[in-house]
C-alpha atoms as a PDB file:
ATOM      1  CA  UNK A   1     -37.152   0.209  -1.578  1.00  0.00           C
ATOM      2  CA  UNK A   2     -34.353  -1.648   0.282  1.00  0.00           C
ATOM      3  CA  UNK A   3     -32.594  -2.592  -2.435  1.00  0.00           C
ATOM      4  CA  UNK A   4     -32.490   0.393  -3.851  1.00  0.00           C
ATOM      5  CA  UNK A   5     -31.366   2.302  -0.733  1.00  0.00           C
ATOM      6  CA  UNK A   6     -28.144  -0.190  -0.723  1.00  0.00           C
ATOM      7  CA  UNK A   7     -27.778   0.148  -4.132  1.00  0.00           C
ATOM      8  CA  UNK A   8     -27.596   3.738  -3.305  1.00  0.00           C
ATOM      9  CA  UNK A   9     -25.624   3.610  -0.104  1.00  0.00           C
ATOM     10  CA  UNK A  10     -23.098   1.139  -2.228  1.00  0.00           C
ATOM     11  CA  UNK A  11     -22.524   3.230  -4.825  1.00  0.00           C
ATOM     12  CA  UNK A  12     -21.985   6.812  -2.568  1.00  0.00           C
ATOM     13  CA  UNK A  13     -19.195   5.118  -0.625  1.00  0.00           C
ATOM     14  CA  UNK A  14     -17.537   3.772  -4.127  1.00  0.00           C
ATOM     15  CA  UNK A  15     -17.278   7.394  -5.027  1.00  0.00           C
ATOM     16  CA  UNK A  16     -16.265   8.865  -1.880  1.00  0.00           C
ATOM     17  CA  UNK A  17     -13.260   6.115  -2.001  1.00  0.00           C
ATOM     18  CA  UNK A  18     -12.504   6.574  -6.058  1.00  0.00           C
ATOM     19  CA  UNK A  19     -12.878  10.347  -5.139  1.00  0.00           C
ATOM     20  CA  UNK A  20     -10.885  10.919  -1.831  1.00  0.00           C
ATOM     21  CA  UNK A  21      -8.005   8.296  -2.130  1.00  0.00           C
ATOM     22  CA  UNK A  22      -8.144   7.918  -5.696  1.00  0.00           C
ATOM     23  CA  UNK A  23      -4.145   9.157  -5.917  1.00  0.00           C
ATOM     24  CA  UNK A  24      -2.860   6.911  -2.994  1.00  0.00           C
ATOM     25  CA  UNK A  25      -4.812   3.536  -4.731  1.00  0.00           C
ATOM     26  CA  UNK A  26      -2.993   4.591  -7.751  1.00  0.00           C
ATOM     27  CA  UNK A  27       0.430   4.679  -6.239  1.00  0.00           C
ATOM     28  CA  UNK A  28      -0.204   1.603  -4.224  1.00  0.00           C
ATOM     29  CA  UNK A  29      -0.697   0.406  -7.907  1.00  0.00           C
ATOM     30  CA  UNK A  30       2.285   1.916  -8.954  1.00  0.00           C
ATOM     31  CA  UNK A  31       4.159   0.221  -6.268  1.00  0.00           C
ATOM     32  CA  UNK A  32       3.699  -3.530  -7.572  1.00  0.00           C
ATOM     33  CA  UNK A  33       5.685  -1.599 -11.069  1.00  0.00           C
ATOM     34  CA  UNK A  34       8.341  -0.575  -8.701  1.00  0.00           C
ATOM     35  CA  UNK A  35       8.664  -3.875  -7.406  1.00  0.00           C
ATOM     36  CA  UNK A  36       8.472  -5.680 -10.674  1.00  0.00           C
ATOM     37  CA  UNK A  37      11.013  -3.100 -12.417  1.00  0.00           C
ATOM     38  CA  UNK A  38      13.278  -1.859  -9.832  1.00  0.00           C
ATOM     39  CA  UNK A  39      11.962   1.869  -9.807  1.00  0.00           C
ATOM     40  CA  UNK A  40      13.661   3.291  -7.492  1.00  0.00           C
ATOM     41  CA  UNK A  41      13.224   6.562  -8.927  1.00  0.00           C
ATOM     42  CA  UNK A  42       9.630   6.090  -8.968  1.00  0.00           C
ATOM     43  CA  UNK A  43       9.632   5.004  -5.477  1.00  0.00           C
ATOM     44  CA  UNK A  44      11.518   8.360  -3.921  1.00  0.00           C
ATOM     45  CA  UNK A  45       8.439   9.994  -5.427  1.00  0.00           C
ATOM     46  CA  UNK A  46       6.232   9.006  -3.582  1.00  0.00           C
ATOM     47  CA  UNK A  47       8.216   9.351   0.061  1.00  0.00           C
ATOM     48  CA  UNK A  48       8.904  12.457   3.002  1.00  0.00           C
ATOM     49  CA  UNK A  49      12.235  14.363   2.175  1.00  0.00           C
ATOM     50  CA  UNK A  50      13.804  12.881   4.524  1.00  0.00           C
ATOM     51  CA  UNK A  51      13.149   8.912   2.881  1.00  0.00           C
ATOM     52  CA  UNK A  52      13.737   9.732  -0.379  1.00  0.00           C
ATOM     53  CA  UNK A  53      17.059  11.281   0.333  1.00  0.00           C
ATOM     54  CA  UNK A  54      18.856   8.478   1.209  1.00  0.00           C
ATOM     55  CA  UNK A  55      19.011   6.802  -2.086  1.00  0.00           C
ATOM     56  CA  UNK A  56      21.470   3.557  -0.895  1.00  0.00           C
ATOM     57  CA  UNK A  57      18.776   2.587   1.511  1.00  0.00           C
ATOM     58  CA  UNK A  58      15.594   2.963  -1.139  1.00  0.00           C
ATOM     59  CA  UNK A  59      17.772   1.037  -3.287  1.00  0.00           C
ATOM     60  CA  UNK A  60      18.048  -1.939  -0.827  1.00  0.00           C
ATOM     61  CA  UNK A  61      14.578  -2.093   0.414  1.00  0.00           C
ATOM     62  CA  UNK A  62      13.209  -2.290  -3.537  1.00  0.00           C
ATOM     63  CA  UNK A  63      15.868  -4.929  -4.061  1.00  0.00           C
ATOM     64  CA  UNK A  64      14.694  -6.708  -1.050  1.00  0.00           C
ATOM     65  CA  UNK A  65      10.969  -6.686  -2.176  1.00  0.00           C
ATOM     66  CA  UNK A  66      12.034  -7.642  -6.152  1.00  0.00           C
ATOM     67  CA  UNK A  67      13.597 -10.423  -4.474  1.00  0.00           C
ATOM     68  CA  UNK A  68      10.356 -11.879  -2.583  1.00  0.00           C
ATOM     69  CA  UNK A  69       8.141 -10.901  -4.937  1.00  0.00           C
ATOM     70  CA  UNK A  70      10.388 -12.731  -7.946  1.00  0.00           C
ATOM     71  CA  UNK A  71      12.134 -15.846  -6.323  1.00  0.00           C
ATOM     72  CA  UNK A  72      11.899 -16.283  -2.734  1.00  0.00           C
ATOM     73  CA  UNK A  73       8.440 -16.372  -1.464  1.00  0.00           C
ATOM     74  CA  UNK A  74       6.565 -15.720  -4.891  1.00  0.00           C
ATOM     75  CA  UNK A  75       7.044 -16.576  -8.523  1.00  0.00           C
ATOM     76  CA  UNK A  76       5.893 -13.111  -9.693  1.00  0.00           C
ATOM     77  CA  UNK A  77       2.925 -10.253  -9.274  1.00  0.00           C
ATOM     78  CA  UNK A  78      -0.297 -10.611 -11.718  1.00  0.00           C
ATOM     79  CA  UNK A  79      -3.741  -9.459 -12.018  1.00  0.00           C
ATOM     80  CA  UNK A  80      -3.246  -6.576  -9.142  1.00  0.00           C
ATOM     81  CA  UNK A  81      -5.320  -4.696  -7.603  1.00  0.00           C
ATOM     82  CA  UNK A  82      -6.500  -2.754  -5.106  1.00  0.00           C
ATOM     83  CA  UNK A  83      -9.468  -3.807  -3.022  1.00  0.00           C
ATOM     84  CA  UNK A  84     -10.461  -1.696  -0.077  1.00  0.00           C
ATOM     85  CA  UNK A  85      -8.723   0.726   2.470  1.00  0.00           C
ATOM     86  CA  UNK A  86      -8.923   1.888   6.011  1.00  0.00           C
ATOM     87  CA  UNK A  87      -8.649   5.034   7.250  1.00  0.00           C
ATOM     88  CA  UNK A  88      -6.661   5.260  10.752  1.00  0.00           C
ATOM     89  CA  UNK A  89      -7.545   8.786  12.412  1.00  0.00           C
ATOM     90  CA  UNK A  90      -6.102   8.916  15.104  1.00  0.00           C
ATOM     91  CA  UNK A  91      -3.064   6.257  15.173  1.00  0.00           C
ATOM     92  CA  UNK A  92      -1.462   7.601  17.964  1.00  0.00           C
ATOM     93  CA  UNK A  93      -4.046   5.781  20.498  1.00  0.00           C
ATOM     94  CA  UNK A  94      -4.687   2.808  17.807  1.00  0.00           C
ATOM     95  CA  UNK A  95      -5.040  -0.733  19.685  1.00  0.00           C
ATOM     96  CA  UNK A  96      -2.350  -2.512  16.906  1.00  0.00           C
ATOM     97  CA  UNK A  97       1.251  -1.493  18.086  1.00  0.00           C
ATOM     98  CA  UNK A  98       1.969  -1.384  14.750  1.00  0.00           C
ATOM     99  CA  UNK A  99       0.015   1.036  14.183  1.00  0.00           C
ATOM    100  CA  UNK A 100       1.094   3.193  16.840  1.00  0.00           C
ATOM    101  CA  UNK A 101       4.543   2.417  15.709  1.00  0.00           C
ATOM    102  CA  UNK A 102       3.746   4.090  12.366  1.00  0.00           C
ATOM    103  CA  UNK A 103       2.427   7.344  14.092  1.00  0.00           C
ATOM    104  CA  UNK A 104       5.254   7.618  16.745  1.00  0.00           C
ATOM    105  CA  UNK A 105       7.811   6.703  13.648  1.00  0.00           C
ATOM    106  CA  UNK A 106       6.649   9.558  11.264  1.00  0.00           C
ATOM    107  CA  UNK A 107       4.790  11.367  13.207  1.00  0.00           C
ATOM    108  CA  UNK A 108       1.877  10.541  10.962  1.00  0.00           C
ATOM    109  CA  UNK A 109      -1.658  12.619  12.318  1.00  0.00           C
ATOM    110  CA  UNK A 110      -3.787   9.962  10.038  1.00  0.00           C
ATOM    111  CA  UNK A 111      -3.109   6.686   8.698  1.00  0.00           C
ATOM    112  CA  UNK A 112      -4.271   5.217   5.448  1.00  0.00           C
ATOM    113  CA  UNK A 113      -4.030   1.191   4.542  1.00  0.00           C
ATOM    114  CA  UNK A 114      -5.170   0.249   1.047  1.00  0.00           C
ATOM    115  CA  UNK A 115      -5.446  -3.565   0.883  1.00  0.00           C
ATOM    116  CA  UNK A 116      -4.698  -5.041  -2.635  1.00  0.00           C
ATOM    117  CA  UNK A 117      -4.653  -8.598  -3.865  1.00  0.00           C
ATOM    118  CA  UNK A 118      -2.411 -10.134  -6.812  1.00  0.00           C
ATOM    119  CA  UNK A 119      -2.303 -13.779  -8.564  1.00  0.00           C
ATOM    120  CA  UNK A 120       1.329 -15.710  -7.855  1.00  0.00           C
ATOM    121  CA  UNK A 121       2.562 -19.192  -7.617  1.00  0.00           C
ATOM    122  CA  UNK A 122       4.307 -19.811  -4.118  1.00  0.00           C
ATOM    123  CA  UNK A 123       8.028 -21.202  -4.554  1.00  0.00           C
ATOM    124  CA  UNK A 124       8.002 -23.556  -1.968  1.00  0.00           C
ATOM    125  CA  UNK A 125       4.876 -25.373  -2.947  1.00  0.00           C
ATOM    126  CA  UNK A 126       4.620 -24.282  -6.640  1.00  0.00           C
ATOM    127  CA  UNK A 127       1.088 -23.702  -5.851  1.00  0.00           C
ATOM    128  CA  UNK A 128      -0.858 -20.737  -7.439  1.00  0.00           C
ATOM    129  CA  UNK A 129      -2.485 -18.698  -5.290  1.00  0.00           C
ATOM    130  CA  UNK A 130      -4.268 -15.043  -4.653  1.00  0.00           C
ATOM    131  CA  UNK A 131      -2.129 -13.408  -1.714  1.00  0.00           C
ATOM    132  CA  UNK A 132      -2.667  -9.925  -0.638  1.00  0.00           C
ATOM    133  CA  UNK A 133      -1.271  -7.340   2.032  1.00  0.00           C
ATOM    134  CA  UNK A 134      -1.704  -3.083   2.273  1.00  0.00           C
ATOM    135  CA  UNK A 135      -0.007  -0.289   1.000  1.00  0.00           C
ATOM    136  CA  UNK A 136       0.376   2.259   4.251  1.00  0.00           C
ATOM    137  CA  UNK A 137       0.500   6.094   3.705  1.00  0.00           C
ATOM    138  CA  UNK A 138       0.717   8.879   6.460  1.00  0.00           C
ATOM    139  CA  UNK A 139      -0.687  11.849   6.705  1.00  0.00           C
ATOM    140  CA  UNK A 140       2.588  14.464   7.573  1.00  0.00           C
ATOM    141  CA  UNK A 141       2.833  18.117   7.239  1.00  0.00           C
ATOM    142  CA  UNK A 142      -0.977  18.067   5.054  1.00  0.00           C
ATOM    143  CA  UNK A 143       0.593  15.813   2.724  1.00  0.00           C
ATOM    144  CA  UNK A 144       0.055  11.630   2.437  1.00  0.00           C
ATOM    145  CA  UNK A 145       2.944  10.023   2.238  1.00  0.00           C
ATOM    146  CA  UNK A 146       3.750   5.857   1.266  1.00  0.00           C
ATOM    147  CA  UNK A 147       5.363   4.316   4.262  1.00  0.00           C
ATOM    148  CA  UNK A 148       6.359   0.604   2.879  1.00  0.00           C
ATOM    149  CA  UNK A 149       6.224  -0.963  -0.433  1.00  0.00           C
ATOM    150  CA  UNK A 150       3.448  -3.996  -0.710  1.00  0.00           C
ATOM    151  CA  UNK A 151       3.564  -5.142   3.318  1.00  0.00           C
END
């Protein structure tokens, strides 16, 4: 009867997690193609107004990523995906000061990280490896927003 009840329990939270942030794993997805192909148009999609207006300074920070992704810290993304997230309601009192720094940034009323994995080789010791990091969205004005690309 155990097993069956965490069988159970198991499979509820899958679906509240496929079901509830199902479009914010998918653009955390989406980011590592933004990364790999320079999207920026792609990118200002998925930003507040006020981000995805200043073009010049999307256009650096995708740049900047392509660049460690592709040359200096990695040799590439492959085999990503999205593992887990963790919901952040009430960021504002949060005991990371990065959090907090998101909330009082943004103004963000919730935070969302999805934590993804990808295969790479590491330049400086052409080893290949699994890394991983989060994609961060806030929750501003009842919409959720993508605050980095691949942290």
């Amino acid at each position: 009867m155990k097993k069956l009840f965490c069988v159970v329990c198991f499979f509820s939270l899958s679906h509240v997690y496929a079901s509830e942030y199902s479009e914010q794993e998918n653009q955390c997805a989406t980011a590592s193609d933004i990364v790999t192909n320079q999207d920026y148009d792609t990118f200002k999609l998925f930003l507040p107004e006020v981000l995805s207006n200043n073009t010049s300074a999307l256009q650096r920070l995708v740049t900047k990523q392509h660049k460690k992704y592709f040359g200096s810290r990695y040799n590439g993304i492959a085999n990503f995906q999205t593992t887990d997230y963790e919901l952040i309601k009430q960021p504002q009192s949060h005991k990371v000061s990065s959090v907090r720094r998101s909330h009082e940034k943004w103004g963000a009323t919730k935070l969302l990280r999805i934590r993804y994995t990808f295969d790479t080789t590491i330049v400086r010791t052409q080893k290949e490896q699994s890394v991983g990091g989060y994609c961060e969205f806030g929750y501003i004005d009842n919409n959720w927003y993508m605050l980095n690309l691949l942290k």
